[in-house]
Protein backbone atom coordinates (compact mmCIF):
# COMPACT_ATOMS: atom_id res chain seq x y z
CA UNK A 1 86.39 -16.22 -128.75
CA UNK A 2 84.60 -13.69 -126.34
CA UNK A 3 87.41 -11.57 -124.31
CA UNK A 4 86.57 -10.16 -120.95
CA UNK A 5 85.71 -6.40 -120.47
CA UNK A 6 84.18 -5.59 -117.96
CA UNK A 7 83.58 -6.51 -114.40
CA UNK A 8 80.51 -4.73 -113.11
CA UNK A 9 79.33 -4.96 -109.08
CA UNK A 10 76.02 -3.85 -108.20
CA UNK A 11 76.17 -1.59 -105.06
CA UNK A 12 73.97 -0.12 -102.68
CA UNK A 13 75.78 3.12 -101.62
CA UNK A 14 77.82 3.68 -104.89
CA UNK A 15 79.99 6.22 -103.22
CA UNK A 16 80.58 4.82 -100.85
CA UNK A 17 81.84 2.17 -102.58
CA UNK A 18 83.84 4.34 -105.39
CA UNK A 19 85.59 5.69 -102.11
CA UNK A 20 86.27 2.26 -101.10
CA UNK A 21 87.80 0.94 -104.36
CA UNK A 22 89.58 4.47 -105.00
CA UNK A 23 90.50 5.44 -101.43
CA UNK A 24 91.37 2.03 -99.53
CA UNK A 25 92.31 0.11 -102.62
CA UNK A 26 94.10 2.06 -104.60
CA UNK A 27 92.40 2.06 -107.88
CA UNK A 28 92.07 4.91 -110.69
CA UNK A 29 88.79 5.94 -110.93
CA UNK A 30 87.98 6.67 -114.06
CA UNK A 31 84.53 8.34 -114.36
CA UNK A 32 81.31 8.28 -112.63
CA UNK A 33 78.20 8.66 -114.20
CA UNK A 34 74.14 8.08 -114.37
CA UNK A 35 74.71 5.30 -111.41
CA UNK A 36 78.03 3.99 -112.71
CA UNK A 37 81.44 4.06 -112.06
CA UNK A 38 84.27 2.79 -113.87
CA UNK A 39 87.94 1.79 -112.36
CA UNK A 40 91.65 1.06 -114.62
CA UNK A 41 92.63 -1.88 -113.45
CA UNK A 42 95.45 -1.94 -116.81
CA UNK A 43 93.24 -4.86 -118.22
CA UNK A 44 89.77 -5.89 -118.08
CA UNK A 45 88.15 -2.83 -116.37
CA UNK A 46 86.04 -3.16 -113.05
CA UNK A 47 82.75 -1.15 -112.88
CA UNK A 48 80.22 -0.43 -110.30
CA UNK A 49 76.49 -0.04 -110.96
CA UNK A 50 73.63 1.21 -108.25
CA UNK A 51 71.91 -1.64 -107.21
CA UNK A 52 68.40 -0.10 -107.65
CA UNK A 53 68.51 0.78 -111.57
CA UNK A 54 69.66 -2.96 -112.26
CA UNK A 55 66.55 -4.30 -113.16
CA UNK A 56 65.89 -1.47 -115.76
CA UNK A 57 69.40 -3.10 -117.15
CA UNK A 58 68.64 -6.70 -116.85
CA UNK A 59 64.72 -6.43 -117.10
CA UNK A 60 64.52 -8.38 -113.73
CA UNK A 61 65.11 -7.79 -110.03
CA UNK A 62 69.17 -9.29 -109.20
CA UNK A 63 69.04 -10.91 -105.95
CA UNK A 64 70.36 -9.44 -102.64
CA UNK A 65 73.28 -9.75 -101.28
CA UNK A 66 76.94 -10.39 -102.48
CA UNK A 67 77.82 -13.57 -104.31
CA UNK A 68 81.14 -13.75 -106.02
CA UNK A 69 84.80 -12.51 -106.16
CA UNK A 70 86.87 -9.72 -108.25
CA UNK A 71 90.86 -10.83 -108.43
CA UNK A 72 93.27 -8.26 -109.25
CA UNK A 73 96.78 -9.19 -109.60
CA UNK A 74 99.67 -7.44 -107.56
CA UNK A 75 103.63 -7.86 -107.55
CA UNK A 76 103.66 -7.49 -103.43
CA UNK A 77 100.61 -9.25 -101.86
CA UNK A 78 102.34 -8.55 -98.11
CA UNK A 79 103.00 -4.89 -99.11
CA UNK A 80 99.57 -4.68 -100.28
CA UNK A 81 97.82 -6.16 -97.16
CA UNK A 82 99.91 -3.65 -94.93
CA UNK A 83 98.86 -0.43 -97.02
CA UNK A 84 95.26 -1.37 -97.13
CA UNK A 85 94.88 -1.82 -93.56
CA UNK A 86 96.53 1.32 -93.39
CA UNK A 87 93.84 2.64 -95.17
CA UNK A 88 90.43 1.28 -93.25
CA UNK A 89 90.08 -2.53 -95.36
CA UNK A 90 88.63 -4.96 -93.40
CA UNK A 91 90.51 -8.35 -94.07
CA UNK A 92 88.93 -11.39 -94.48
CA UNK A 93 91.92 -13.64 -94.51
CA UNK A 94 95.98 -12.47 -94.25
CA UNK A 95 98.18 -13.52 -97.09
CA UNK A 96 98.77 -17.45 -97.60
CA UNK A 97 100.53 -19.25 -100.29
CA UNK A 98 98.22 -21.54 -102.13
CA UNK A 99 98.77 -24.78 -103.70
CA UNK A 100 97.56 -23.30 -107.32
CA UNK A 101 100.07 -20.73 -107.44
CA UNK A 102 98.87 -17.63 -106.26
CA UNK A 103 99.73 -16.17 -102.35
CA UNK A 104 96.12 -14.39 -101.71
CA UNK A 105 94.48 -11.53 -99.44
CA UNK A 106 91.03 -11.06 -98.85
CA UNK A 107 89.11 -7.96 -98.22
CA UNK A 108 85.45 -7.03 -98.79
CA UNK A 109 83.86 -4.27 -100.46
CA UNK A 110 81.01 -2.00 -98.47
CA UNK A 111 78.19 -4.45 -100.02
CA UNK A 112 79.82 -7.51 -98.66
CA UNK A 113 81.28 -9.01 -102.22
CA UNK A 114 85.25 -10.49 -102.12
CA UNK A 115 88.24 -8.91 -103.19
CA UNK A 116 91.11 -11.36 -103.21
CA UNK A 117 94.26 -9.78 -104.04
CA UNK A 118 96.90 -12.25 -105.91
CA UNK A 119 100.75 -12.36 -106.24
CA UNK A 120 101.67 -15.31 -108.53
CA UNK A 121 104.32 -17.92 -106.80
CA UNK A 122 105.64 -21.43 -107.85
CA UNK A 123 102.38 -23.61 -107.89
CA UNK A 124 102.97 -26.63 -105.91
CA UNK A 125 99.60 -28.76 -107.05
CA UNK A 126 99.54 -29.67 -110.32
CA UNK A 127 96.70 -29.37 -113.15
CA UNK A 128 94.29 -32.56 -114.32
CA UNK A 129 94.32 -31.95 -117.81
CA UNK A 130 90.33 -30.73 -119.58
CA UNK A 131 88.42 -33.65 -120.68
């Protein structure tokens, strides 16, 4: 069974962004280099590339614009909401419990693209099984 790796973010100011992840977020940068930086997150590791060399990755133009959502897990979502506002994050949405078990914060990243920041809690809506 594939496992997950990595996590990689096209950006369009990659310091920027490596200041936003490392500075305002609070992640260890590990390295940057050749248009890439790499983050611990203690698991699957989160990377940023430079928007502009992508197509000599993929061998095709990737579309503009933001379109998805990193999660990375915390102990204190409140705690975490009031030390990232400390530090310049713009929040999309202040913690709330959800139904599936997780109480969530939003931020986003200098391109635009989600950061949801989860604490696990009871779940209070129950699973329909796979089919």
């Amino acid at each position: 069974m594939p496992r997950l790796g990595h996590v990689i973010l096209y950006a369009s100011n990659l310091d920027a962004s490596v200041r936003f992840y490392r500075d305002v977020l609070g992640l260890t940068h590990r390295f940057t280099d050749a248009g890439y930086a790499e983050f611990d997150t203690g698991g699957a590791r989160l990377a940023l590339y430079e928007r502009r060399r992508a197509e000599w990755l993929t061998g095709r133009p990737v579309s503009p614009g933001p379109a998805g959502e990193v999660v990375l897990l915390v102990d204190d979502v409140d705690a975490t909401a009031d030390e990232i506002r400390r530090r310049g994050a713009t929040v999309l949405s202040p913690p709330a419990d959800r139904p599936w078990g997780h109480r969530t914060l939003h931020v986003a990243d200098p391109d635009g693209f989600v950061v949801e920041f989860a604490q696990q809690i009871p779940r209070t809506r129950s699973r329909s099984p796979a089919k």
